[in-house]
C-alpha atoms as a PDB file:
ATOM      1  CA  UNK A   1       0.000   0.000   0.000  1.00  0.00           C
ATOM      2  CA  UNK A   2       1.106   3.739  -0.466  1.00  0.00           C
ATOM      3  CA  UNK A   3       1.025   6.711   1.338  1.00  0.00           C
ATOM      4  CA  UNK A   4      -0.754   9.588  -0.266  1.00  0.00           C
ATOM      5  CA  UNK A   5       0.414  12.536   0.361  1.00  0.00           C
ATOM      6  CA  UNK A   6      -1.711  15.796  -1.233  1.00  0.00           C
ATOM      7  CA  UNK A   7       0.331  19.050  -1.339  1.00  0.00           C
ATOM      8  CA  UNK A   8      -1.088  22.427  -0.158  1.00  0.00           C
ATOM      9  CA  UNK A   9      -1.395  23.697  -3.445  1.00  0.00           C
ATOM     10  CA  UNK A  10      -3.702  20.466  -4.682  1.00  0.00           C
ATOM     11  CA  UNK A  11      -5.436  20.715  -0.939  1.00  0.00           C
ATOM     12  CA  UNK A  12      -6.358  24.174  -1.959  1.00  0.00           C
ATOM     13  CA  UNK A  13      -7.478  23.085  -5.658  1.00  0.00           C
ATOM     14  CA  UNK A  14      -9.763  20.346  -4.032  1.00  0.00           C
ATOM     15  CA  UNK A  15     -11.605  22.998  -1.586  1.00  0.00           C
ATOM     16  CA  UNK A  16     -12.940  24.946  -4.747  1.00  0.00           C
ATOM     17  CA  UNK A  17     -14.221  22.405  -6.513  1.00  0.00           C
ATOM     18  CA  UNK A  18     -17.788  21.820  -6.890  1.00  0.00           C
ATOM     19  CA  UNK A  19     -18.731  19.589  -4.241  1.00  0.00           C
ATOM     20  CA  UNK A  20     -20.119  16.335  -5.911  1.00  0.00           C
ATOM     21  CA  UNK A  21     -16.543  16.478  -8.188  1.00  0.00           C
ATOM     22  CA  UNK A  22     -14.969  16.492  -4.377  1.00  0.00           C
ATOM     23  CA  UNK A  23     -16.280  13.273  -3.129  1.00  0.00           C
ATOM     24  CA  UNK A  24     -15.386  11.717  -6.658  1.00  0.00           C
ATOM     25  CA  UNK A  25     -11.835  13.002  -6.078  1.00  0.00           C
ATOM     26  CA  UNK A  26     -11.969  11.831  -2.620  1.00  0.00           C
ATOM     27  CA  UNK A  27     -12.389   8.365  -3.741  1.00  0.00           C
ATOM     28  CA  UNK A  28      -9.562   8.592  -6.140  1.00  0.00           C
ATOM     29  CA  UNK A  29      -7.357   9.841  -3.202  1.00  0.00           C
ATOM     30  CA  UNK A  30      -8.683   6.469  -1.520  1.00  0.00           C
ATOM     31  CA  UNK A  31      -8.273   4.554  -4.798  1.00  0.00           C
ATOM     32  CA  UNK A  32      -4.561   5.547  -5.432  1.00  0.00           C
ATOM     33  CA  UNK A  33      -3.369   4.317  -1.717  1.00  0.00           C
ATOM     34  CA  UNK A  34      -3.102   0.888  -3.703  1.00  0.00           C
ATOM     35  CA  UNK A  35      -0.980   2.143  -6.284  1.00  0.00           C
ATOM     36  CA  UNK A  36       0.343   0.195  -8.465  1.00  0.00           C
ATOM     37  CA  UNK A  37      -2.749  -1.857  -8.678  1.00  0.00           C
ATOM     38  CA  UNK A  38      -4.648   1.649  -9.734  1.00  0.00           C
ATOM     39  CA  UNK A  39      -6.742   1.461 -13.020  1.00  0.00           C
ATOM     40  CA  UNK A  40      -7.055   4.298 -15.633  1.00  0.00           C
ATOM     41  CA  UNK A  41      -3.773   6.334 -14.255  1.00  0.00           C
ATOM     42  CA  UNK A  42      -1.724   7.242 -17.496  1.00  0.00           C
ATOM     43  CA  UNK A  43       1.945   8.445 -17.758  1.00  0.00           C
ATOM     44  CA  UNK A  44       2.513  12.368 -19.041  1.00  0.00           C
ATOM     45  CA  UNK A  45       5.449  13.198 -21.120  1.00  0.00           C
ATOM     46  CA  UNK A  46       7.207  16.152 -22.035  1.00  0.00           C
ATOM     47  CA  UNK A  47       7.486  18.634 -19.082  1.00  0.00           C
ATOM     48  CA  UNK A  48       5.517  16.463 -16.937  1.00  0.00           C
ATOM     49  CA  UNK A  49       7.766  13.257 -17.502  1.00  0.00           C
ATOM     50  CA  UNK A  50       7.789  11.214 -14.535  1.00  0.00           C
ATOM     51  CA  UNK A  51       4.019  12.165 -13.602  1.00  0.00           C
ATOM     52  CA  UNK A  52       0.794  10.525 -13.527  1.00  0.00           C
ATOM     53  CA  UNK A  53      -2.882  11.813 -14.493  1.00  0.00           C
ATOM     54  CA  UNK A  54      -5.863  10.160 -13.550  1.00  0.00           C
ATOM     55  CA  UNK A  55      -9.417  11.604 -14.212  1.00  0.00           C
ATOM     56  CA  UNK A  56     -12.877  11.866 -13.381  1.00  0.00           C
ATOM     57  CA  UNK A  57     -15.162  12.863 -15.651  1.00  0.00           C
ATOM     58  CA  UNK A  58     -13.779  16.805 -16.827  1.00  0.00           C
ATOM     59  CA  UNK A  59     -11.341  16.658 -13.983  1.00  0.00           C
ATOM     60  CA  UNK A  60      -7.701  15.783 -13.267  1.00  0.00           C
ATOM     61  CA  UNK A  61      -5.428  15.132 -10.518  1.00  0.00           C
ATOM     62  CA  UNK A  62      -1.827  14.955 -11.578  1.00  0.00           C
ATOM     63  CA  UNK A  63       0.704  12.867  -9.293  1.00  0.00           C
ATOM     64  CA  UNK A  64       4.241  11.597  -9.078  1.00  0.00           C
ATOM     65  CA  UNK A  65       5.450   8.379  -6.967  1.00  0.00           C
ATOM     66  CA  UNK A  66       8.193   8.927  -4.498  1.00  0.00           C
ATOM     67  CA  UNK A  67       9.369   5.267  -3.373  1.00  0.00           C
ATOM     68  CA  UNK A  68       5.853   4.335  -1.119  1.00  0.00           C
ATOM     69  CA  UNK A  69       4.355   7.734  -1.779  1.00  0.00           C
ATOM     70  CA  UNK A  70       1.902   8.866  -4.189  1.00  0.00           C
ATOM     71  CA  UNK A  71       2.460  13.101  -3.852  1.00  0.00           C
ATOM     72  CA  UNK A  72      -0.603  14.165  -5.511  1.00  0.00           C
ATOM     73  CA  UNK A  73       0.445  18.057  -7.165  1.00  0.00           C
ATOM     74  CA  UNK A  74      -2.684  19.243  -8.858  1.00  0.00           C
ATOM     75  CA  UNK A  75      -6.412  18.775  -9.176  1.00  0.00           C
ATOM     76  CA  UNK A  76      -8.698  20.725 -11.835  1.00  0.00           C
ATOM     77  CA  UNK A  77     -10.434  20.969 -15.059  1.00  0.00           C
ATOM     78  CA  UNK A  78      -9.003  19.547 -17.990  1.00  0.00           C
ATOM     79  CA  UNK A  79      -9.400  22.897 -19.713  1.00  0.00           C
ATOM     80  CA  UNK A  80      -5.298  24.458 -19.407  1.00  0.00           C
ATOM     81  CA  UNK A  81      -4.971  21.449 -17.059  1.00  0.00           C
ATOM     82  CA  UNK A  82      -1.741  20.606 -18.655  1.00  0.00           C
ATOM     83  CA  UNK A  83      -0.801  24.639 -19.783  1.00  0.00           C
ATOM     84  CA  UNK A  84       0.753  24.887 -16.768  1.00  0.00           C
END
């Protein structure tokens, strides 16, 4: 099992979502604390080589795995979710 570990940034990101999308992101958190075993998370490339994206619906969260961690960096809309 894994640790996840949200940052402030994607804590903050989380809080202004609408709140149905929350508790579907909440279960993702739960989801990904059995990482590798995790369906439907897909590699990035480029920039973001090295992270993860898994979604829900129109929304994102972005991660990277740290030995038994799963740091998860960003959560949003898929709209200029990967701009950044």
């Amino acid at each position: 099992m894994a640790i996840v570990v949200v940052t402030p940034e994607a804590f903050e990101q989380a809080e202004r979502l609408p709140v149905p999308i929350r508790g579907r992101v909440h279960r993702i958190l739960l989801r990904l604390e059995h990482w590798p075993e995790v369906s439907g998370a897909k590699p990035l490339s480029g920039k973001l080589a090295g992270r993860y994206r898994i979604r829900t619906g129109d929304y994102r969260l972005q991660f990277r795995v740290v030995g038994d961690r799963v740091v998860v960096e960003r959560i949003g809309h898929r709209s200029g979710f990967y701009d950044q």
